[in-house]
PDB file of N, CA and C in Angstrom:
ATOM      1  N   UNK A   1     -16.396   8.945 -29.328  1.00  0.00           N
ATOM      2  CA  UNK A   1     -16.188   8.255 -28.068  1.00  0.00           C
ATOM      3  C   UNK A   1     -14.934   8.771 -27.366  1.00  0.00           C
ATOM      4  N   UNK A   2     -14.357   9.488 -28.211  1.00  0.00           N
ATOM      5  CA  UNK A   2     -13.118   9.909 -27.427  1.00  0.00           C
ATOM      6  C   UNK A   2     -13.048  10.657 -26.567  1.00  0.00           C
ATOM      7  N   UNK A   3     -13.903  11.599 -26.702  1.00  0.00           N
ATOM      8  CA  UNK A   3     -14.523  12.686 -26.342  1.00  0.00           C
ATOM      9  C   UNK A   3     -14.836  12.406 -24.927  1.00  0.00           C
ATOM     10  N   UNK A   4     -16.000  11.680 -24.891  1.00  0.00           N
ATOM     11  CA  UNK A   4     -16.425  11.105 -23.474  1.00  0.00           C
ATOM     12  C   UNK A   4     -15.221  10.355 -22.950  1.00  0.00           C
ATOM     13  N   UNK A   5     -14.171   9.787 -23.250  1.00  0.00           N
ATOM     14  CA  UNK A   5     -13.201   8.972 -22.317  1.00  0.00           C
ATOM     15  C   UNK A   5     -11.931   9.914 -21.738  1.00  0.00           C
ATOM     16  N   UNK A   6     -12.185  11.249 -22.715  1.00  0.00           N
ATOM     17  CA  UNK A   6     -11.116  12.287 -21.863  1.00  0.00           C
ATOM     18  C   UNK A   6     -11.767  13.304 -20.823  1.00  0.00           C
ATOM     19  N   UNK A   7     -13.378  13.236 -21.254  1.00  0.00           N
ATOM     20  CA  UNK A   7     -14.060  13.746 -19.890  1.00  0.00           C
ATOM     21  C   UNK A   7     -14.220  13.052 -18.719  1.00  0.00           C
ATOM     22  N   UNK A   8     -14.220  11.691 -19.165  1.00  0.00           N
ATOM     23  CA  UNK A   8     -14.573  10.770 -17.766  1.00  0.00           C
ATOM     24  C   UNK A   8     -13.142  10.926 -16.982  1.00  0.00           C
ATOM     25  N   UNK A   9     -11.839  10.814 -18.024  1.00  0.00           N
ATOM     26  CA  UNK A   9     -10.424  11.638 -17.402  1.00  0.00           C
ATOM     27  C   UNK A   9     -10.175  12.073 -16.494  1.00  0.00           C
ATOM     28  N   UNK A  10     -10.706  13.048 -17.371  1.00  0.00           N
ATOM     29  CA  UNK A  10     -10.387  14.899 -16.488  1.00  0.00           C
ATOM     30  C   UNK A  10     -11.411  14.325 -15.365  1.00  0.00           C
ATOM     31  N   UNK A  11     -12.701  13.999 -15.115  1.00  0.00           N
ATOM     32  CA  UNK A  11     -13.823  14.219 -13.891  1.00  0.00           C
ATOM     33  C   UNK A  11     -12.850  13.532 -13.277  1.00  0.00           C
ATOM     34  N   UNK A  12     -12.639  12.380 -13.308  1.00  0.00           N
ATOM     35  CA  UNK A  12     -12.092  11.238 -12.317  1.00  0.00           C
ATOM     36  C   UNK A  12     -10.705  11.563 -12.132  1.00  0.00           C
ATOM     37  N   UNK A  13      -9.647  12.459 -12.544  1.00  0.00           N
ATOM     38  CA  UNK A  13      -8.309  12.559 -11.998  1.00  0.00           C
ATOM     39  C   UNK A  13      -8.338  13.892 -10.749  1.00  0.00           C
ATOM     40  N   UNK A  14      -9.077  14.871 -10.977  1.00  0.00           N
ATOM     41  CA  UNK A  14      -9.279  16.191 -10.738  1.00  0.00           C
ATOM     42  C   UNK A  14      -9.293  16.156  -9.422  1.00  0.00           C
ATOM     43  N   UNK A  15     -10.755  15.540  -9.193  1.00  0.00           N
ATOM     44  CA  UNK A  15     -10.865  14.945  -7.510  1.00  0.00           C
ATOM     45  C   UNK A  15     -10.061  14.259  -6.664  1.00  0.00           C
ATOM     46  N   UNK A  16      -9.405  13.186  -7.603  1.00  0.00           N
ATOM     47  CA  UNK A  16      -8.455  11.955  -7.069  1.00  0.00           C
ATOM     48  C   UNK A  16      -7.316  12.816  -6.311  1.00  0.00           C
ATOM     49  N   UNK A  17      -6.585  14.186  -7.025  1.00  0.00           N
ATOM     50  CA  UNK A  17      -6.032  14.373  -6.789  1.00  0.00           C
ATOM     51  C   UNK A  17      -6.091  15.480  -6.165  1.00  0.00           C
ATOM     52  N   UNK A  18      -7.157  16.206  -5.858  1.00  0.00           N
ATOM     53  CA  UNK A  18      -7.290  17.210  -5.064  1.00  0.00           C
ATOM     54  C   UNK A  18      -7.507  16.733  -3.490  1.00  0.00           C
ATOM     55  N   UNK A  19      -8.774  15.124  -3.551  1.00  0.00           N
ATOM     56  CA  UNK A  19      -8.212  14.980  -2.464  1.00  0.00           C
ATOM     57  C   UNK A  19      -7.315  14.472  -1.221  1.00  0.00           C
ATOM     58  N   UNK A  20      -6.432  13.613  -2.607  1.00  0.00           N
ATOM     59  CA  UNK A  20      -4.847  13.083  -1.853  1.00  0.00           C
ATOM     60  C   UNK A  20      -4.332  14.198  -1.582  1.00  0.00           C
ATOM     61  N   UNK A  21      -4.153  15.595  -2.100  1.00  0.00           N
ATOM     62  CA  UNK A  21      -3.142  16.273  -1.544  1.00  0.00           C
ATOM     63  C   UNK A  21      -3.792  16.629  -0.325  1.00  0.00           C
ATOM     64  N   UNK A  22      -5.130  16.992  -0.346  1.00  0.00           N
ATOM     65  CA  UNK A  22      -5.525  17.715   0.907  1.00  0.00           C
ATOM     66  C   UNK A  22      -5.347  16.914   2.220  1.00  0.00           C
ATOM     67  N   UNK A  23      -5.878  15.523   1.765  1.00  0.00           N
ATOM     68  CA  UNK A  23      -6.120  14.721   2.638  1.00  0.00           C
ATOM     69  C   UNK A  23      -4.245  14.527   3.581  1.00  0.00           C
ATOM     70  N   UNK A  24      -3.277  14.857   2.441  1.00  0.00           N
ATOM     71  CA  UNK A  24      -1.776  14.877   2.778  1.00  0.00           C
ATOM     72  C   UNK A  24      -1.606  15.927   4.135  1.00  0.00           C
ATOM     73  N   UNK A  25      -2.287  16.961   3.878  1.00  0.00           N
ATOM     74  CA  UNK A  25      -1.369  18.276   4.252  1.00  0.00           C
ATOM     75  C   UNK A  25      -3.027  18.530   5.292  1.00  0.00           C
ATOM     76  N   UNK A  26      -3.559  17.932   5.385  1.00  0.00           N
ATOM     77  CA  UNK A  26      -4.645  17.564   6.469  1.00  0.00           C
ATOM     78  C   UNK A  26      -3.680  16.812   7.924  1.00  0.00           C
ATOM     79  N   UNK A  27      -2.774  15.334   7.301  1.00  0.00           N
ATOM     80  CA  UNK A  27      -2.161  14.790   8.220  1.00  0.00           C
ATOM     81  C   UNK A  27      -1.150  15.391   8.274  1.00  0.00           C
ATOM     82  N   UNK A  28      -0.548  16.513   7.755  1.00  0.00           N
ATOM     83  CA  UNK A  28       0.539  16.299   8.193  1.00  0.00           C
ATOM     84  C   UNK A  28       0.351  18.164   9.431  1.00  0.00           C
ATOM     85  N   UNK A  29      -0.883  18.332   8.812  1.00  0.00           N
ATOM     86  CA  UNK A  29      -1.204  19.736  10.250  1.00  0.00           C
ATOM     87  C   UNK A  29      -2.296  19.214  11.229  1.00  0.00           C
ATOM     88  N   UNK A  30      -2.350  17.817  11.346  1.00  0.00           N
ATOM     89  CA  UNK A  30      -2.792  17.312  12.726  1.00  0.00           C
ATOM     90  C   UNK A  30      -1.759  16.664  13.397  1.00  0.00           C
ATOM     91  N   UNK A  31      -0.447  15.943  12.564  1.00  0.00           N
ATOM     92  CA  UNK A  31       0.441  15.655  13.464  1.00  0.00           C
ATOM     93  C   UNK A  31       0.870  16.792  14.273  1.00  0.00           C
ATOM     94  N   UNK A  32       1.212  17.728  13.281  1.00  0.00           N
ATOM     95  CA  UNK A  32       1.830  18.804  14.272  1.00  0.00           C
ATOM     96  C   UNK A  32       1.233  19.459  15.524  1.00  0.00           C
ATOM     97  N   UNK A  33      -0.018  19.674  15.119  1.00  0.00           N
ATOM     98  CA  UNK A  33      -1.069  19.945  16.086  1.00  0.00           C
ATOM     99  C   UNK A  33      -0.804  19.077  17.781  1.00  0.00           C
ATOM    100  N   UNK A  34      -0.586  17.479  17.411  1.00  0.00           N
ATOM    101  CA  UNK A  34      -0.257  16.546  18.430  1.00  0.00           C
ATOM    102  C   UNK A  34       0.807  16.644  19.013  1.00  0.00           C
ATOM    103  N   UNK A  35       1.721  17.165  17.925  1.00  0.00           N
ATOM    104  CA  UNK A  35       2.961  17.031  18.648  1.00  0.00           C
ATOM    105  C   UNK A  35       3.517  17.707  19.471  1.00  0.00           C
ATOM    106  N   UNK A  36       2.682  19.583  18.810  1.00  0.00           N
ATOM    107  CA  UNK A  36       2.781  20.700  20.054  1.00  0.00           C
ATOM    108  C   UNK A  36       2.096  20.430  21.364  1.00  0.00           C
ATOM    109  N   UNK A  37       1.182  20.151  21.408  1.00  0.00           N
ATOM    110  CA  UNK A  37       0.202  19.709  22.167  1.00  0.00           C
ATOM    111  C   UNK A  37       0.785  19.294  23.577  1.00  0.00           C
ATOM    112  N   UNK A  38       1.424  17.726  22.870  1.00  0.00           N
ATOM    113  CA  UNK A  38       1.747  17.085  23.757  1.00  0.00           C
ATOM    114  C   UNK A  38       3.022  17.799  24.081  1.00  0.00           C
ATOM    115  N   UNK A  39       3.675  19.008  23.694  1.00  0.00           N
ATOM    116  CA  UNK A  39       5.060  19.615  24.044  1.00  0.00           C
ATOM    117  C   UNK A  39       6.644  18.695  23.852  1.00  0.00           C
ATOM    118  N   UNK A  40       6.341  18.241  23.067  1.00  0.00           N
ATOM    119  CA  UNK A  40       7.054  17.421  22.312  1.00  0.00           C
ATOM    120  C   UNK A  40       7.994  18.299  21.305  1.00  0.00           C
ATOM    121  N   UNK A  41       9.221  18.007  21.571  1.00  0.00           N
ATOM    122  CA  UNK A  41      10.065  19.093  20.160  1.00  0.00           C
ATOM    123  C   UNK A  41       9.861  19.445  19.355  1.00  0.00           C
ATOM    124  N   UNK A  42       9.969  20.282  18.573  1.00  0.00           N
ATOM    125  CA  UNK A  42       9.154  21.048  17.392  1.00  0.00           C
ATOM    126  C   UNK A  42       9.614  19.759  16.275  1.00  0.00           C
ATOM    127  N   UNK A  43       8.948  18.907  15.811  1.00  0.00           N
ATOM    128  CA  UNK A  43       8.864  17.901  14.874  1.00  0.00           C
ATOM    129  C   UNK A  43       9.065  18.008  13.741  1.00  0.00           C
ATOM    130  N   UNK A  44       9.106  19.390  12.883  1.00  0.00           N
ATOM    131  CA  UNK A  44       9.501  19.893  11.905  1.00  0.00           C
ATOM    132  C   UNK A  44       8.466  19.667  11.105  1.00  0.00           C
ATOM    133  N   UNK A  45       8.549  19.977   9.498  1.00  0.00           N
ATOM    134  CA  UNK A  45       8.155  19.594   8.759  1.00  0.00           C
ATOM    135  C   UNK A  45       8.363  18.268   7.909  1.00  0.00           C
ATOM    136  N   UNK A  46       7.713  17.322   7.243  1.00  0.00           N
ATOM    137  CA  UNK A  46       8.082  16.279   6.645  1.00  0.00           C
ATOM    138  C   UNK A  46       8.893  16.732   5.567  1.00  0.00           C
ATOM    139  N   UNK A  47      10.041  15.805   5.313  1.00  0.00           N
ATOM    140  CA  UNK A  47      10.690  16.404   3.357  1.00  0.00           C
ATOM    141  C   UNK A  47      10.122  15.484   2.846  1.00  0.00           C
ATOM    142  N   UNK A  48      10.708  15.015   1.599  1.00  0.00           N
ATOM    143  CA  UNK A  48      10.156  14.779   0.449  1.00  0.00           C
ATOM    144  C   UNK A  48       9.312  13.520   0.682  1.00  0.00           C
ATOM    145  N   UNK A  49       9.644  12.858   1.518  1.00  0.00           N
ATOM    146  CA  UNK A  49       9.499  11.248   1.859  1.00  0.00           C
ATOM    147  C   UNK A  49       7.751  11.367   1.904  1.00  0.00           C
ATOM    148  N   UNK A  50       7.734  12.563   2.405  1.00  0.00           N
ATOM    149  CA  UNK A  50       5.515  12.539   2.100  1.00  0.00           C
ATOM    150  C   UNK A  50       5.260  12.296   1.289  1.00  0.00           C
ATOM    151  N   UNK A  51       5.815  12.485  -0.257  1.00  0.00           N
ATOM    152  CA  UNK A  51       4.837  12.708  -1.244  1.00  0.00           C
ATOM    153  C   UNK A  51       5.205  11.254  -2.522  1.00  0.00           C
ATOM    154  N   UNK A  52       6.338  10.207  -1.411  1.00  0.00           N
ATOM    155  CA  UNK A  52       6.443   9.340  -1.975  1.00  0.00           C
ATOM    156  C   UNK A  52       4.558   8.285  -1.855  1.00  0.00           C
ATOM    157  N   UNK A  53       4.284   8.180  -0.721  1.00  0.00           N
ATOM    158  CA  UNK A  53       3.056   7.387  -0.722  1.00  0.00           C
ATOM    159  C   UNK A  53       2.064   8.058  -1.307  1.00  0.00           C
ATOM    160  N   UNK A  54       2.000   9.258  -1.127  1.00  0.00           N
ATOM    161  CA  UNK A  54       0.617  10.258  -1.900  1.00  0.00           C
ATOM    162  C   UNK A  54       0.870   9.862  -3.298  1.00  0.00           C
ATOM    163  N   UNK A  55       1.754  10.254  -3.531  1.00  0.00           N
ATOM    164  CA  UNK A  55       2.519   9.678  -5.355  1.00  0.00           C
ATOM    165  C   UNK A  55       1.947   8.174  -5.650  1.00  0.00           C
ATOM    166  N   UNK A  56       2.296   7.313  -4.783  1.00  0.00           N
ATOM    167  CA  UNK A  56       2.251   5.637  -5.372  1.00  0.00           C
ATOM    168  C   UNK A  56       0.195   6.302  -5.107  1.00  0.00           C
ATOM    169  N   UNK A  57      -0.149   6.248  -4.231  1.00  0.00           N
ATOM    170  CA  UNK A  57      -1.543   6.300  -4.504  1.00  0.00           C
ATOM    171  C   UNK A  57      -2.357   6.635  -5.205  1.00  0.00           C
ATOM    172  N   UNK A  58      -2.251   7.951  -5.715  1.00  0.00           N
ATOM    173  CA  UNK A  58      -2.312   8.887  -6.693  1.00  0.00           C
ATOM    174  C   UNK A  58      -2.478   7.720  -7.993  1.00  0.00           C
ATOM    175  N   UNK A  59      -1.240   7.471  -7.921  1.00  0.00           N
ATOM    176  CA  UNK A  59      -0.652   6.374  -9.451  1.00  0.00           C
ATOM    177  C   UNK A  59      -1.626   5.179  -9.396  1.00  0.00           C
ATOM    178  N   UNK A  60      -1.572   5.044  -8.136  1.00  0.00           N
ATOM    179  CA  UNK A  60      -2.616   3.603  -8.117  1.00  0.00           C
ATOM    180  C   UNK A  60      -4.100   3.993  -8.700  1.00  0.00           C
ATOM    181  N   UNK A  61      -4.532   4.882  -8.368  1.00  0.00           N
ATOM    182  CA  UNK A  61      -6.400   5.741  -8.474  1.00  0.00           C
ATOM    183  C   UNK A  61      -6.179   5.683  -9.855  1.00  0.00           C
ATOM    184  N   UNK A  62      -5.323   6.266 -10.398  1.00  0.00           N
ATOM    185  CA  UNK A  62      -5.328   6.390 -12.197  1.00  0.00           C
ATOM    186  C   UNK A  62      -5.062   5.146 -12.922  1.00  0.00           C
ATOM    187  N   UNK A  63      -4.457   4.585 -12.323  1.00  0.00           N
ATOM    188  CA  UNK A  63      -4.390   3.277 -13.063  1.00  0.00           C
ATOM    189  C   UNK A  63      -5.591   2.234 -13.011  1.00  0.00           C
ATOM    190  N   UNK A  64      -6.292   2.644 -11.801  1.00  0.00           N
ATOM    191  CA  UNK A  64      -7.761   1.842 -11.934  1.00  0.00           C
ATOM    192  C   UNK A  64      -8.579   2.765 -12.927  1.00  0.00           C
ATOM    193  N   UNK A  65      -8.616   4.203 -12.879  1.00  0.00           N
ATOM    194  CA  UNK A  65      -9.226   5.090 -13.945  1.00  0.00           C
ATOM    195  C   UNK A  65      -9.163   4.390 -15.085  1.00  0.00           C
ATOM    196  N   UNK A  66      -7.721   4.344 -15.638  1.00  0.00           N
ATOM    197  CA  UNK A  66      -7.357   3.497 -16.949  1.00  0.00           C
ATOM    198  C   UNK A  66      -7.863   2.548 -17.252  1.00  0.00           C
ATOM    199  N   UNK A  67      -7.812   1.282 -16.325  1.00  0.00           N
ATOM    200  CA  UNK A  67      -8.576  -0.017 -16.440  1.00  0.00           C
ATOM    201  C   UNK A  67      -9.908   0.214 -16.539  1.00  0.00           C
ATOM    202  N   UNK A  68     -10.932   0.947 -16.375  1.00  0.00           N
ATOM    203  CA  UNK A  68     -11.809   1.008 -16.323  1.00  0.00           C
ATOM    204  C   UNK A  68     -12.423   1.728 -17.746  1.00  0.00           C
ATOM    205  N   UNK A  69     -11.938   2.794 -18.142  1.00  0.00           N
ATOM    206  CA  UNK A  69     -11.735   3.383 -19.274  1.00  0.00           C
ATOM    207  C   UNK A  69     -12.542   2.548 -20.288  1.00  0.00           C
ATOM    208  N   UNK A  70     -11.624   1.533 -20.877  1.00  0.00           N
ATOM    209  CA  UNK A  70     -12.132  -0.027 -21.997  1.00  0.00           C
ATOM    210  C   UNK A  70     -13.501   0.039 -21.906  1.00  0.00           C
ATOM    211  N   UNK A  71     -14.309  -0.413 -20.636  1.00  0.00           N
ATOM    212  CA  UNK A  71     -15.513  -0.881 -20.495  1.00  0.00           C
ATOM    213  C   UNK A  71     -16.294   0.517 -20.768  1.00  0.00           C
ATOM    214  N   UNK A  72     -16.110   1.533 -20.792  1.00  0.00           N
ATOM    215  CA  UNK A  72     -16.944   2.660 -20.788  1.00  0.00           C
ATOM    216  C   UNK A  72     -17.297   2.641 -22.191  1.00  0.00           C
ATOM    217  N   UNK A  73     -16.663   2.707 -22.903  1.00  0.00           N
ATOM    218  CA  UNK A  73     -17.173   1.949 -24.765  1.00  0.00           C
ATOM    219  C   UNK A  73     -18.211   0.885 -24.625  1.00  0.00           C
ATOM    220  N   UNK A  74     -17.644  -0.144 -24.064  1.00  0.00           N
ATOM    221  CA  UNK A  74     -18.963  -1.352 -24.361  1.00  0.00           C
ATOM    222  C   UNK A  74     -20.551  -0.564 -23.403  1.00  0.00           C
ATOM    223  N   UNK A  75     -20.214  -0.139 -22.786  1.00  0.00           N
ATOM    224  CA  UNK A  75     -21.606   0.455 -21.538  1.00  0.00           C
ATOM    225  C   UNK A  75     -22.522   1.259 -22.236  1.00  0.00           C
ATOM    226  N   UNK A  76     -21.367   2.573 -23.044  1.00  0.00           N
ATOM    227  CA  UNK A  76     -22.111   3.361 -23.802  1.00  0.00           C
ATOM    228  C   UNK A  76     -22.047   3.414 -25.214  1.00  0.00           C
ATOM    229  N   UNK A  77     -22.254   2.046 -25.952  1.00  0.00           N
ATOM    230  CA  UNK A  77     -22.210   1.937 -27.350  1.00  0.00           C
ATOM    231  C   UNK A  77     -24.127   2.128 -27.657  1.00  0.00           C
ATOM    232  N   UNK A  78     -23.938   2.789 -28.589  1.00  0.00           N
ATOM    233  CA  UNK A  78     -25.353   2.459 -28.540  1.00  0.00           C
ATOM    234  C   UNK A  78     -25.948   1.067 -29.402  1.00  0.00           C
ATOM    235  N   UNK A  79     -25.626   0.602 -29.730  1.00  0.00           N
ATOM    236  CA  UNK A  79     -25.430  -0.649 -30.297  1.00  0.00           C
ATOM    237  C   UNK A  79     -26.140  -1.818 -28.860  1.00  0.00           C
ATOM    238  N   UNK A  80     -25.317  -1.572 -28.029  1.00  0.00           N
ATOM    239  CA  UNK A  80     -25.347  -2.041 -26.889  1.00  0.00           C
ATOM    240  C   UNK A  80     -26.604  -1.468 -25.703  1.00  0.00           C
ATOM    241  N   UNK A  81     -26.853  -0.362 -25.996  1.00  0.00           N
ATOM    242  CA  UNK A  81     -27.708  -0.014 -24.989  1.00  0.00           C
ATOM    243  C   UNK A  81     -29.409   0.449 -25.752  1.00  0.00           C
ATOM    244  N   UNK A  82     -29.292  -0.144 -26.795  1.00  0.00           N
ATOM    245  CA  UNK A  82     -30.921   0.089 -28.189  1.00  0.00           C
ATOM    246  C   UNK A  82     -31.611  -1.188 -26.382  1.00  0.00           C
ATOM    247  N   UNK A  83     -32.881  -0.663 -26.842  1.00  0.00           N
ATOM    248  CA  UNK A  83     -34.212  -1.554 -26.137  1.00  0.00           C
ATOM    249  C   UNK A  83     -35.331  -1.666 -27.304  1.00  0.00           C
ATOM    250  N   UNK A  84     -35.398  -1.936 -28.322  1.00  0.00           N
ATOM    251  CA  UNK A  84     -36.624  -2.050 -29.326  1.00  0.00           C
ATOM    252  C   UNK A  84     -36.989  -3.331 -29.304  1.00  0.00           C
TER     253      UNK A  84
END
C-alpha cells in the first residue's frame, strides 16, 4: 500500500505545482503586458513577495493531498472492495 500512496504523491504534487508556478508567472506577464499598454512606468518586476502566496497555496494543495492520503487505504483495501 505504500507503494500506491507515494504514487498518488508524486501524481497529485507534480501538477499542483506546475500549475501554481505557471499560473504565477502567467500573472505576473499579463500585468506587465497592462501596464505597458496603458504607458504606465515600467512596473518592474515583482521580488520575493510573489512567491509568498504561491508558497501558502502550494502548502495548502498538499496538505489536502495529505488529508486525503488515510482514506485511500480504506477505498482500496481489498477487504473492503470483495463483491461475493
Amino acid at each position: 500500500m505504500s507503494q500506491m500512496r507515494r504514487m498518488v504523491f508524486i501524481e497529485a504534487v507534480g501538477p499542483l505545482v506546475l500549475a501554481s508556478l505557471t499560473a504565477a508567472l502567467a500573472g505576473v506577464g499579463v500585468a506587465q503586458l497592462i501596464a505597458r499598454l496603458g504607458r504606465a512606468a515600467d512596473p518592474g518586476l515583482p521580488g520575493l513577495s510573489i512567491f509568498i502566496p504561491v508558497g501558502i497555496g502550494i502548502g495548502g494543495g498538499l496538505l489536502v493531498v495529505l488529508a486525503v492520503l488515510p482514506f485511500l487505504e480504506r477505498a482500496t483495501d481489498s477487504d473492503a472492495t470483495r463483491f461475493e
